[in-house]
Protein backbone atom coordinates (compact mmCIF):
# COMPACT_ATOMS: atom_id res chain seq x y z
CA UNK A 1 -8.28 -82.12 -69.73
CA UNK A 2 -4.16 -81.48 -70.29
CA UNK A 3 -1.25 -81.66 -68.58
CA UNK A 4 0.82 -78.54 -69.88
CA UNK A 5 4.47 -79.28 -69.32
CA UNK A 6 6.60 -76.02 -69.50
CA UNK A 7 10.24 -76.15 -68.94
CA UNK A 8 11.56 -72.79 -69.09
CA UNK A 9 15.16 -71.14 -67.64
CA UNK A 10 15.12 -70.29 -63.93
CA UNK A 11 15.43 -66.47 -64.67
CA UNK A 12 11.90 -66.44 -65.97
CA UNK A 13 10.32 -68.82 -63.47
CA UNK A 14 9.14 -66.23 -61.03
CA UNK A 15 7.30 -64.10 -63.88
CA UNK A 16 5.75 -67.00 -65.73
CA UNK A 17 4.32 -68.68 -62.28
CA UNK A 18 2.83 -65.07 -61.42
CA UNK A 19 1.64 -64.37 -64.76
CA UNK A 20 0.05 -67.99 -64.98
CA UNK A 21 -1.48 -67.52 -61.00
CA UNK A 22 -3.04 -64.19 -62.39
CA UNK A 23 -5.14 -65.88 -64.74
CA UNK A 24 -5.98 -68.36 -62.34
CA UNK A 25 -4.14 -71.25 -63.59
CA UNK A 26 -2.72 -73.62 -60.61
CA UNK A 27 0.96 -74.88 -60.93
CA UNK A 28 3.52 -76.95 -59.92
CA UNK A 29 6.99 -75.98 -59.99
CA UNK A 30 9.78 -78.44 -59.95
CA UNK A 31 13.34 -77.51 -60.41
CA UNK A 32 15.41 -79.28 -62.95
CA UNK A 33 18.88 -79.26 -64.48
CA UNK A 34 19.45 -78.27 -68.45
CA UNK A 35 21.10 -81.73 -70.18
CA UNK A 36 23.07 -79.21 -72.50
CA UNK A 37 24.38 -76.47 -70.34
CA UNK A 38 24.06 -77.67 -67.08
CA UNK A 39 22.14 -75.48 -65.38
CA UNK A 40 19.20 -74.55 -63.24
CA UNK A 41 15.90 -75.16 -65.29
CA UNK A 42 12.60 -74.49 -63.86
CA UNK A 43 9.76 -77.58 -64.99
CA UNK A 44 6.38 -76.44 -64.33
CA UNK A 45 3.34 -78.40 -64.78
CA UNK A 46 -0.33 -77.45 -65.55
CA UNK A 47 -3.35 -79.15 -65.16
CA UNK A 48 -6.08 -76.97 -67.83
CA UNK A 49 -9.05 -77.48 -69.23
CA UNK A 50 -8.99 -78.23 -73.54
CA UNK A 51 -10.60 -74.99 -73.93
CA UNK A 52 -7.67 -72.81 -71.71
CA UNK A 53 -4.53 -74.28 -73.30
CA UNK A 54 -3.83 -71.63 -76.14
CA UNK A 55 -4.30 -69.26 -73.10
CA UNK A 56 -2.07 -70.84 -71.15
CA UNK A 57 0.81 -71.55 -74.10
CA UNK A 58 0.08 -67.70 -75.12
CA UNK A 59 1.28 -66.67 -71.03
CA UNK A 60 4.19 -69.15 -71.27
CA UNK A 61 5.51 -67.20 -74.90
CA UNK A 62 4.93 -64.00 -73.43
CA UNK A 63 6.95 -64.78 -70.49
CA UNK A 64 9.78 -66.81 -71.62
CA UNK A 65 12.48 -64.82 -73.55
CA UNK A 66 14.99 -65.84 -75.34
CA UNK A 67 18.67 -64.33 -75.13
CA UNK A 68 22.38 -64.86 -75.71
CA UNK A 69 24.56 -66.29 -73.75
CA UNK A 70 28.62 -66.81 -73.88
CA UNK A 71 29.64 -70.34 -73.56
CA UNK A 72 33.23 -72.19 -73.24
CA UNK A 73 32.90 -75.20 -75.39
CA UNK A 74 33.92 -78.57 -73.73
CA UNK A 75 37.02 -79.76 -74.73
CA UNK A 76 37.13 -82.37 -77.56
CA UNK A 77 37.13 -86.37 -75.83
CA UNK A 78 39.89 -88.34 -76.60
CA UNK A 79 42.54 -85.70 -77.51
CA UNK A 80 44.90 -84.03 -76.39
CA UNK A 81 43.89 -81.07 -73.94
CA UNK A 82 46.97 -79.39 -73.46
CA UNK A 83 47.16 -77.77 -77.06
CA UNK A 84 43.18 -76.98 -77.03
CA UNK A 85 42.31 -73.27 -76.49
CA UNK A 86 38.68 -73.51 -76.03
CA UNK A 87 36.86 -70.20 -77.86
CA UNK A 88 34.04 -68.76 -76.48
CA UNK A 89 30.91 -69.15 -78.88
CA UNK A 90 27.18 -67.27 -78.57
CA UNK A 91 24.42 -69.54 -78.41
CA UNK A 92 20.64 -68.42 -77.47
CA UNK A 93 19.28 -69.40 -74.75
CA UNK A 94 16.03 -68.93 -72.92
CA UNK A 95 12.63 -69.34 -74.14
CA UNK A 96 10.39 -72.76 -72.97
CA UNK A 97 10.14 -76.26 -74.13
CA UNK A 98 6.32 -77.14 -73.86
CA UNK A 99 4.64 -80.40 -73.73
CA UNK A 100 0.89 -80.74 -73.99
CA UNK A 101 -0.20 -84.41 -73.30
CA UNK A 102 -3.86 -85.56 -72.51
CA UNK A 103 -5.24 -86.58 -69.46
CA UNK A 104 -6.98 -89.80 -69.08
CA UNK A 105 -7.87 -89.21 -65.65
CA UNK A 106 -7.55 -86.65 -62.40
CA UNK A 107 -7.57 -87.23 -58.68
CA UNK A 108 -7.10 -84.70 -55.82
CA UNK A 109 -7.59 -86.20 -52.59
């Protein structure tokens, strides 16, 4: 058995939990916070069988896109704010950040 760990962006959340429950895989959805960005994350977790993980990682790619977003750049630590003129830079964003770690054992009481 695996624990799939799937932390994807909030926008996608919805899709990816109805798109996983359609195949019959159970989740649990925590919310989360991005270190980089700061924002809303969605973490969701996945208990599967060895055999069902590529299906599962396939739904998680399918659902996940990635995209562009605009961001202000933090102003530089430890000089002098007044003269910075922060320039707004593309980054991508989006997609999921999957774990896949073995389970030793599983209880459900």
């Amino acid at each position: 058995m695996k624990l799939v760990i799937a932390v994807v962006e909030d926008k996608d959340s919805h899709r990816l939990v109805d798109a996983l429950s359609d195949q019959n895989f159970k989740t649990t959805k925590l919310s989360t916070t991005g270190g980089f960005l700061k924002e809303g994350n969605t973490t969701l977790m996945i208990g599967c069988e060895d055999e069902n993980v590529d299906d599962a990682l396939e739904i998680i790619k399918k659902n996940s896109s990635q995209r562009e977003q605009m961001v202000a750049p933090i102003s530089p630590m430890g000089g002098s704010a007044d003269s910075y003129i922060p320039q707004p830079i593309n980054i991508e964003v989006g997609g999921a950040t999957v774990f896949v770690v073995p389970v030793e054992s599983f209880f459900q009481f």
